[in-house]
Protein backbone atom coordinates (compact mmCIF):
# COMPACT_ATOMS: atom_id res chain seq x y z
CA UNK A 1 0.00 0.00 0.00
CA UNK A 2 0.75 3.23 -0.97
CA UNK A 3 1.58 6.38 1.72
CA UNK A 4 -1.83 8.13 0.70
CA UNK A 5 -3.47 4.05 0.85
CA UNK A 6 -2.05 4.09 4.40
CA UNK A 7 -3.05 7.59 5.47
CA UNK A 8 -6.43 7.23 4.01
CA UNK A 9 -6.94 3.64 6.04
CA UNK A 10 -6.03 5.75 8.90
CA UNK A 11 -8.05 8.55 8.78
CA UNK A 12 -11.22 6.15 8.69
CA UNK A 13 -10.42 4.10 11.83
CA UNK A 14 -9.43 7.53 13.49
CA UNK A 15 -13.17 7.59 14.33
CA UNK A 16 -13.28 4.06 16.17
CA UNK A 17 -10.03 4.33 18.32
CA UNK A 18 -9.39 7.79 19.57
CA UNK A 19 -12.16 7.91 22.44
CA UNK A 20 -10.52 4.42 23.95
CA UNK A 21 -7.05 5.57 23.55
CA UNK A 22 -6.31 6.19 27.77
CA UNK A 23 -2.62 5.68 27.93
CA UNK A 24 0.65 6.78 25.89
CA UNK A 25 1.09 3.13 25.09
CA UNK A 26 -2.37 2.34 23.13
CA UNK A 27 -1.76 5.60 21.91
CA UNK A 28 1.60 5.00 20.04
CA UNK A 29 0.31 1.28 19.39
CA UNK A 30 -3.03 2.24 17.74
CA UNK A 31 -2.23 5.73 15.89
CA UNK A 32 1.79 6.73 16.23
CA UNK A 33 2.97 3.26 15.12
CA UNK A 34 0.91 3.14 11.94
CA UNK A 35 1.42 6.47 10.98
CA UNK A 36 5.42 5.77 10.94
CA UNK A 37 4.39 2.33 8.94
CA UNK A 38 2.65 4.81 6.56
CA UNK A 39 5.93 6.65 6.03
CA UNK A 40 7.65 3.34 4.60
CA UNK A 41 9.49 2.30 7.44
CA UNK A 42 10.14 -0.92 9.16
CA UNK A 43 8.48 -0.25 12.71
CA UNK A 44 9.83 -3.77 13.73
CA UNK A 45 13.31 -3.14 12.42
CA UNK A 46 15.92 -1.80 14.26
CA UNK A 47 17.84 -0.52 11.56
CA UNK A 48 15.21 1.82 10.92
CA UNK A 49 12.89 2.44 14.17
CA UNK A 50 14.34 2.25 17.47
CA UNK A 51 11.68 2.72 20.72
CA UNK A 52 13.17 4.43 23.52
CA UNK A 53 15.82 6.01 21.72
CA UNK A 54 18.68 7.15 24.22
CA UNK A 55 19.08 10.77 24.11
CA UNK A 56 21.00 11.71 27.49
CA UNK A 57 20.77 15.52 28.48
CA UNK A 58 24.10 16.82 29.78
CA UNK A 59 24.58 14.91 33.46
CA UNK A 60 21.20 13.88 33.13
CA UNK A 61 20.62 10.21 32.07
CA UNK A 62 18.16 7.90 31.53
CA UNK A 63 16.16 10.32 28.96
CA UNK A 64 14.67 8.60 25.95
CA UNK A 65 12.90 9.91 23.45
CA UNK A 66 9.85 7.69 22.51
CA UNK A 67 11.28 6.59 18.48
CA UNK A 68 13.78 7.35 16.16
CA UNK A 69 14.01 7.28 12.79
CA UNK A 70 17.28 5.53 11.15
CA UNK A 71 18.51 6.06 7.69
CA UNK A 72 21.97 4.06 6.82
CA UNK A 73 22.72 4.08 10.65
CA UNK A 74 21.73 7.69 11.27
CA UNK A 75 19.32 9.38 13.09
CA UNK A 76 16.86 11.41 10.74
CA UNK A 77 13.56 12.08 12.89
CA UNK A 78 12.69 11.75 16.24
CA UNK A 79 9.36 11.33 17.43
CA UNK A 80 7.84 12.58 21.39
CA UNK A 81 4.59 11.00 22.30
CA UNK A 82 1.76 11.94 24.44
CA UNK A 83 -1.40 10.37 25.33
CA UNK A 84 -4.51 10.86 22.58
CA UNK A 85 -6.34 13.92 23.63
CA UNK A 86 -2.73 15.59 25.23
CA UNK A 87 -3.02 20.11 24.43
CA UNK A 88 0.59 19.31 22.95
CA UNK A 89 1.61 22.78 25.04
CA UNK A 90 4.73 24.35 26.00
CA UNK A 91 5.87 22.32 28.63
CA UNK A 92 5.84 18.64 26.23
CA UNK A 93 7.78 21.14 23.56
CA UNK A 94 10.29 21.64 26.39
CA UNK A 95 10.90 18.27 26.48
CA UNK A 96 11.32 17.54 23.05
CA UNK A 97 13.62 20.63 22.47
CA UNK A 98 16.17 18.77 24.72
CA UNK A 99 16.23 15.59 23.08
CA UNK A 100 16.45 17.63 19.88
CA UNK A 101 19.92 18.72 20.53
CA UNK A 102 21.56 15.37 21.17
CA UNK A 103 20.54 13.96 18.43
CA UNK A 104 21.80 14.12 15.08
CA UNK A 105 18.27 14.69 13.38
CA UNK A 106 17.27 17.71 11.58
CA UNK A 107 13.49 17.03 11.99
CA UNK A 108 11.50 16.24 15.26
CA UNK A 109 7.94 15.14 15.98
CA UNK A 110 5.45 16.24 18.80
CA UNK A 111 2.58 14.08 18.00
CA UNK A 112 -0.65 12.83 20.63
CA UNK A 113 -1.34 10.56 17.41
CA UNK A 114 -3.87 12.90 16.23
CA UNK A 115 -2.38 16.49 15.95
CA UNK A 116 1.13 15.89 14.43
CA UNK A 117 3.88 19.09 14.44
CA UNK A 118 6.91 19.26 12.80
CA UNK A 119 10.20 20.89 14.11
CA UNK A 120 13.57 21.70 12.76
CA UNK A 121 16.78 24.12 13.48
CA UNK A 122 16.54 26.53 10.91
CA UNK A 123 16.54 29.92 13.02
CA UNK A 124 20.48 28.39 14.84
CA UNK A 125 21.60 25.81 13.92
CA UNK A 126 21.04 22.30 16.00
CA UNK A 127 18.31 24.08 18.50
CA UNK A 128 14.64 23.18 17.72
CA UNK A 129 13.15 26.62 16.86
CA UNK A 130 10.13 27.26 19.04
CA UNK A 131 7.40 27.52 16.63
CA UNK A 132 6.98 24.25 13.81
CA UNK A 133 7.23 24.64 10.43
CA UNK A 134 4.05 22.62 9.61
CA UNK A 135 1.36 20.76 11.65
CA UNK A 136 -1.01 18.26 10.67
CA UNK A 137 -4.27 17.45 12.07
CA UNK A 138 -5.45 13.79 11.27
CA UNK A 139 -8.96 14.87 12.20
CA UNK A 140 -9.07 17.49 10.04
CA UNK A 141 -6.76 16.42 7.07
CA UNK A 142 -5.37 19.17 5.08
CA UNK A 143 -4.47 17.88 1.25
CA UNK A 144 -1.46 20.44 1.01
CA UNK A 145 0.01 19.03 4.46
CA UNK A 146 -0.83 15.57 3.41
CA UNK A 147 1.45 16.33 0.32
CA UNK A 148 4.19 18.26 2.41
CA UNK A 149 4.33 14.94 5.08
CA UNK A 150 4.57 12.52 2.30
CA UNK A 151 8.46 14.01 1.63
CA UNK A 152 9.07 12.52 5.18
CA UNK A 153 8.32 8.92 3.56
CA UNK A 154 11.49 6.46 3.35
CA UNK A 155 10.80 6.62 -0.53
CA UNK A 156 11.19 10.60 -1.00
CA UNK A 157 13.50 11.44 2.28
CA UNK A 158 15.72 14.24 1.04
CA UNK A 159 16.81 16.15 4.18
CA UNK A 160 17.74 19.35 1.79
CA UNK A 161 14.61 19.22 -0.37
CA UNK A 162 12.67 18.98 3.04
CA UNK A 163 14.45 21.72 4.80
CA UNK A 164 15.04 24.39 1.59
CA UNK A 165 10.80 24.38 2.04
CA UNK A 166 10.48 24.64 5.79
CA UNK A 167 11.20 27.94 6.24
CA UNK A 168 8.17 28.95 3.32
CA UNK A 169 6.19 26.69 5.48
CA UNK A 170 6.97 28.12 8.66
CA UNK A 171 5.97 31.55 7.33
CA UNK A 172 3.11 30.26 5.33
CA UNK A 173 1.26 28.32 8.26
CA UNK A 174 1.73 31.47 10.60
CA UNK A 175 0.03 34.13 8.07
CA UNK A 176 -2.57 31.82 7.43
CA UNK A 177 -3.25 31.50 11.32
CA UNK A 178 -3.74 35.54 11.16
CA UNK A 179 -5.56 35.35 8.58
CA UNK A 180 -7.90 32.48 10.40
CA UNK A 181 -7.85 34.08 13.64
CA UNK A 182 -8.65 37.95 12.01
CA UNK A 183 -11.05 36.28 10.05
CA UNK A 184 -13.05 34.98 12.59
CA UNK A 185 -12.45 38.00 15.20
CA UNK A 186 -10.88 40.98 13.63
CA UNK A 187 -8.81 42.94 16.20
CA UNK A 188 -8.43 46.68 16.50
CA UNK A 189 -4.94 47.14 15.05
CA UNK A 190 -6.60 44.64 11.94
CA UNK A 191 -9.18 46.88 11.67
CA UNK A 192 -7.19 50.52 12.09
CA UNK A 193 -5.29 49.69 8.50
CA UNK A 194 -8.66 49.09 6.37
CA UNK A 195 -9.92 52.44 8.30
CA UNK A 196 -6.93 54.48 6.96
CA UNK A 197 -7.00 52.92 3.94
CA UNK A 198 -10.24 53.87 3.47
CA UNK A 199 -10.91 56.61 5.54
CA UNK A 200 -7.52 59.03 4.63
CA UNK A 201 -6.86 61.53 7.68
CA UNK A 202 -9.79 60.33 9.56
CA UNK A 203 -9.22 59.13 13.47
CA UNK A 204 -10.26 55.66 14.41
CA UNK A 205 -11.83 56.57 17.59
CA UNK A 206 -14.69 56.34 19.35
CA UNK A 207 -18.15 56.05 17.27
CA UNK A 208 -15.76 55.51 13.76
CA UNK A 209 -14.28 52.82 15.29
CA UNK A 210 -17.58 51.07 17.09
CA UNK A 211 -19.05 51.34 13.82
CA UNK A 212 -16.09 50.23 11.52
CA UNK A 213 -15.09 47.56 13.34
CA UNK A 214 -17.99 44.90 12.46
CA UNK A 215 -18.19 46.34 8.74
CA UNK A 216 -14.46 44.73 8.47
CA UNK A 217 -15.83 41.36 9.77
CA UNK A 218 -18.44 42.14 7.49
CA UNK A 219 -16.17 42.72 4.56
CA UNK A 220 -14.09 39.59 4.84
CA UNK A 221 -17.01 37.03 5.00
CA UNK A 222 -18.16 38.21 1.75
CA UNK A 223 -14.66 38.82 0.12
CA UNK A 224 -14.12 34.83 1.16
CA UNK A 225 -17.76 34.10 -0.17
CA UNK A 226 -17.24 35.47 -3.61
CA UNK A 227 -13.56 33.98 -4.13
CA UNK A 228 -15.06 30.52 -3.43
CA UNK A 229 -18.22 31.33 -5.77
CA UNK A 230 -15.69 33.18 -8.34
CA UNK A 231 -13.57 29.89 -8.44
CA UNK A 232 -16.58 27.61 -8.47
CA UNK A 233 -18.01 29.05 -11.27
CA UNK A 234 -15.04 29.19 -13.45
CA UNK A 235 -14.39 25.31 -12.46
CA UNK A 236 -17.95 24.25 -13.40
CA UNK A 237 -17.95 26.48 -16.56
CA UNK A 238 -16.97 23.59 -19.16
CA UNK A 239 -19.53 21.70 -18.48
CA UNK A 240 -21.79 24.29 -19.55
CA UNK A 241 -20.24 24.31 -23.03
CA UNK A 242 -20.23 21.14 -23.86
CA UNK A 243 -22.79 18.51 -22.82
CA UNK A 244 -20.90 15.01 -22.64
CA UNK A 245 -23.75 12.06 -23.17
CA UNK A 246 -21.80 9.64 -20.98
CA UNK A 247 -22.69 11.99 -17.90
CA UNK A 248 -26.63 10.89 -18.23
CA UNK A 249 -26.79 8.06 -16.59
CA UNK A 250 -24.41 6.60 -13.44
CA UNK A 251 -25.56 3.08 -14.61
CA UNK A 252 -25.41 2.85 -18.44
CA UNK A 253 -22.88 0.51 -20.20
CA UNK A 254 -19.83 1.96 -20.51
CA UNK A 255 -17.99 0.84 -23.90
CA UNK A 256 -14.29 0.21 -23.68
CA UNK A 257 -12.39 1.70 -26.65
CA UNK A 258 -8.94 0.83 -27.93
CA UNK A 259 -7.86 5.05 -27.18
CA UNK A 260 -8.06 4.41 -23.13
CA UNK A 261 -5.28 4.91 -21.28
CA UNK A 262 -5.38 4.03 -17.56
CA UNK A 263 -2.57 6.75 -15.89
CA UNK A 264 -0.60 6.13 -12.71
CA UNK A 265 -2.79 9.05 -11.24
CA UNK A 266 -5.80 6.91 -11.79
CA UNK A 267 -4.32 4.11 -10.40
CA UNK A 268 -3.29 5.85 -6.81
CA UNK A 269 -7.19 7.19 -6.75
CA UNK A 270 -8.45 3.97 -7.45
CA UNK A 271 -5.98 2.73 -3.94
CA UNK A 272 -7.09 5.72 -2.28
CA UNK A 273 -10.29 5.31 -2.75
CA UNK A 274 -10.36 1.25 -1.33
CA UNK A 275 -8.34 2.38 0.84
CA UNK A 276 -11.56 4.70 2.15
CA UNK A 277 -13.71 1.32 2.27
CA UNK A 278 -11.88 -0.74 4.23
CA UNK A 279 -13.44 0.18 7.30
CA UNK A 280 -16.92 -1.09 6.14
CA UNK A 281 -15.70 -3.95 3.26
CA UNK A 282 -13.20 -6.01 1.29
CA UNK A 283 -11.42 -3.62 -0.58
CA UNK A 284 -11.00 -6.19 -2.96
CA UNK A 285 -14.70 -5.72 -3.78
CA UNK A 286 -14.42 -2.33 -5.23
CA UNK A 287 -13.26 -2.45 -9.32
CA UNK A 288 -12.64 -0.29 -11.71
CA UNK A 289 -13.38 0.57 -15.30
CA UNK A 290 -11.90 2.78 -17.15
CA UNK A 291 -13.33 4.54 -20.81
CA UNK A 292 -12.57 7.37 -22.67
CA UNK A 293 -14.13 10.48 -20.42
CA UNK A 294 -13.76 9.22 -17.16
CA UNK A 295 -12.68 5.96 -14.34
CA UNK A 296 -15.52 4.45 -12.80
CA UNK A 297 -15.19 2.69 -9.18
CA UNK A 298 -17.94 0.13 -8.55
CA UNK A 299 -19.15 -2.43 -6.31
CA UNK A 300 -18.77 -5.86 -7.18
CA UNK A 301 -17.32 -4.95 -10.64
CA UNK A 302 -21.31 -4.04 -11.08
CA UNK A 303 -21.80 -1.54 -13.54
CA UNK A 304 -25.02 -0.81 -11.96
CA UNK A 305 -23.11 -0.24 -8.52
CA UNK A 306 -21.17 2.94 -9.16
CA UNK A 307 -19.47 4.27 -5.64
CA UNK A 308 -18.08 6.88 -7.52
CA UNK A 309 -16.16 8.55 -10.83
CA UNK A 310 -13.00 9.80 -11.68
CA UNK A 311 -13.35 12.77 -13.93
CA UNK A 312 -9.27 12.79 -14.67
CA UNK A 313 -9.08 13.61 -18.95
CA UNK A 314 -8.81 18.18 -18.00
CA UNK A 315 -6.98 20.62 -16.54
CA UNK A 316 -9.38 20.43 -13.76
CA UNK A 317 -9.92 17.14 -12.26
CA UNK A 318 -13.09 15.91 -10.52
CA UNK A 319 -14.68 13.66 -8.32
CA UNK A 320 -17.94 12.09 -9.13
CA UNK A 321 -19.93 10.97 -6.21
CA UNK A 322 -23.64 9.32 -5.91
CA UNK A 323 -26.46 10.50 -3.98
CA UNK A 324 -29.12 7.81 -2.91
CA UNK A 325 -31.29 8.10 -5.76
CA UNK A 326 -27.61 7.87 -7.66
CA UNK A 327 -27.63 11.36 -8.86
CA UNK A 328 -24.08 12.35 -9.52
CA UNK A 329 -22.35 15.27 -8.29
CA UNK A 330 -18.77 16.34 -9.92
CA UNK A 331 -16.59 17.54 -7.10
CA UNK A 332 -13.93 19.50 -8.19
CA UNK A 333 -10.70 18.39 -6.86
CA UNK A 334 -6.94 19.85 -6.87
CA UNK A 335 -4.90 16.28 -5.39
CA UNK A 336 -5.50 13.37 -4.84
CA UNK A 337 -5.80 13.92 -1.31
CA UNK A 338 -8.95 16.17 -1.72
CA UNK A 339 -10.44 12.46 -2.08
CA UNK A 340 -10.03 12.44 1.50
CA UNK A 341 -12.62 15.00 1.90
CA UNK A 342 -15.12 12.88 -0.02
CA UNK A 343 -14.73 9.96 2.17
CA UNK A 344 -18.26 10.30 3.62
CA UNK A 345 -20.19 10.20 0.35
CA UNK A 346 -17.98 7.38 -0.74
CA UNK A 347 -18.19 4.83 2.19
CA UNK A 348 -22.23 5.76 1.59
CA UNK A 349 -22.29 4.72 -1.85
CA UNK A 350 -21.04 1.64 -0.89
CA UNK A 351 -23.32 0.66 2.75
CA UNK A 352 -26.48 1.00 0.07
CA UNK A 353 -25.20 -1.65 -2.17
CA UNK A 354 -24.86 -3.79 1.02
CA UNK A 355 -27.44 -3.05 2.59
């Protein structure tokens, strides 16, 4: 299985586990130990995971850090574990900023098997910088941090790739918390620069500034609106212009031409998307079919049991999902790890056809 096939699996038993998850142990055992597996490497081989990795602190020893990561007999990541359900605060940072510099890895993890943040040295040089350079929620799976973990696999570890794009990171993920944060509560020194901007030589002050202040909150829920609309609208446009007769009906024969060509992109959808199932079937009972427009995924190789569609042949790709009454619905999609998002709709499609 694939790192996405992995992730994906996951994701869907994230549900099942997390509420019985009451010690460190059946944490690492049921989240933190599969999520390394996911990255490619041997969890039961100490050439390339060691538990309880020795990291003495000065005069102080005895302090382990909970795995590390080998690569040719070197350490590469580190990994400190909490309990599921842990605030992954200052004082569990503290602890992993000392094992940081006695080791010879560039990259550390502060994980409670859920919420997953990733550290490295690139304000001095081997001291963990106090603020990561990306985080990933499991919970709430970003595709773009999906994408920017998946480096960290066995297969694409490249310490300088990884690091020359940490710093962006860093930056990136800490505008886009302002940006979240002013979003949802726009503060006064937020709200002072679209005043003068708008308002030249006028104070911000007492009525001005009562009044101005919700009109920014205002302002930025429909600025947000009309992006997503804006982008919508241009995605969905094509259709528009060109009917396609295969789109009719999710349960017509589909007729297998000799121009198909099945890509490698279809192919790690196609795992993805089993990999989605597994929590409610075989995955080995979901097929696939491709023709000329489009990849369908069905149940029981049943062309009248569609779970879903990959729309893959434009510049913009989409995801075809099935209502009860198996109206489709073309989700667009930017990676394959939007299919993540769609995991819902998918498992659906497939409880009908057993049920």
């Amino acid at each position: 299985m694939s790192f996405d096939e992995k992730i994906a699996a996951l994701i869907q038993r994230l549900p099942k586990l997390v509420d019985h998850l009451e010690t460190e142990e059946a944490t690492k055992n049921a989240l933190i130990m599969p999520f390394i597996a996911a990255l490619g490497y041997d969890i039961f081989n100490p050439q390339e995971v060691i538990p309880e990795f020795t990291a003495d602190v000065g005069t102080k020893k005895g302090e382990k850090v909970d795995y590390a990561i080998l690569s040719n007999g070197e350490v590469i990541l580190i990994f400190e574990c909490k309990k599921a359900g842990t605030d992954l605060g200052q004082a569990e940072k503290s602890q992993l900023f000392r094992y940081f510099s006695v080791t010879k890895a560039r990259i550390a993890v502060l994980t409670n098997g859920t919420q997953y943040y990733f550290y490295s040295d690139l304000e001095a040089s081997n001291k963990m910088d106090s603020r990561s350079f990306l985080e990933l929620d499991l919970e709430d799976p970003r595709p773009h941090t999906l994408q920017e973990v998946k480096k960290l696999a066995k297969d694409n570890f490249d310490l300088e790739r990884i690091l020359s794009t940490a710093s962006e990171l860093k930056y990136t993920s800490a505008i886009k918390k302002v940006l979240s944060e002013q979003y949802d509560s726009p503060d006064e020194e937020f709200c002072k620069y679209f005043f003068s901007k708008t308002n030249p030589g006028g104070r911000f002050v007492g009525n001005a500034k009562e009044s101005f202040m919700p009109l920014v909150k205002k302002a930025l829920n429909q600025f947000v609106s009309e992006k997503i609309n804006d982008r919508l609208r241009s995605a969905l446009e094509p259709e528009g212009k060109e009917a396609d007769p295969e789109v009719e009906s999710p349960i017509e024969e589909e007729v297998v031409t000799s121009n198909i060509v099945t890509t490698e992109e279809e192919l790690e959808a196609f795992r993805i998307i089993r990999a989605i199932v597994t929590k409610v079937i075989d995955p080995e009972r979901v097929a696939y079919r491709d023709v000329k427009t489009y990849m369908s995924i069905l149940f029981d190789d049943n062309n009248r049991k569609p779970v879903c569609r990959l729309w893959f042949n434009s510049r913009q790709k989409y995801l075809g999902t099935f209502d009860a009454d198996r109206n489709e619905t073309k989700n667009p999609i930017e990676n394959l790890s939007d299919i993540y998002q769609y995991g819902e709709q998918i498992v659906a499609a497939v409880q009908r056809y057993i049920s």
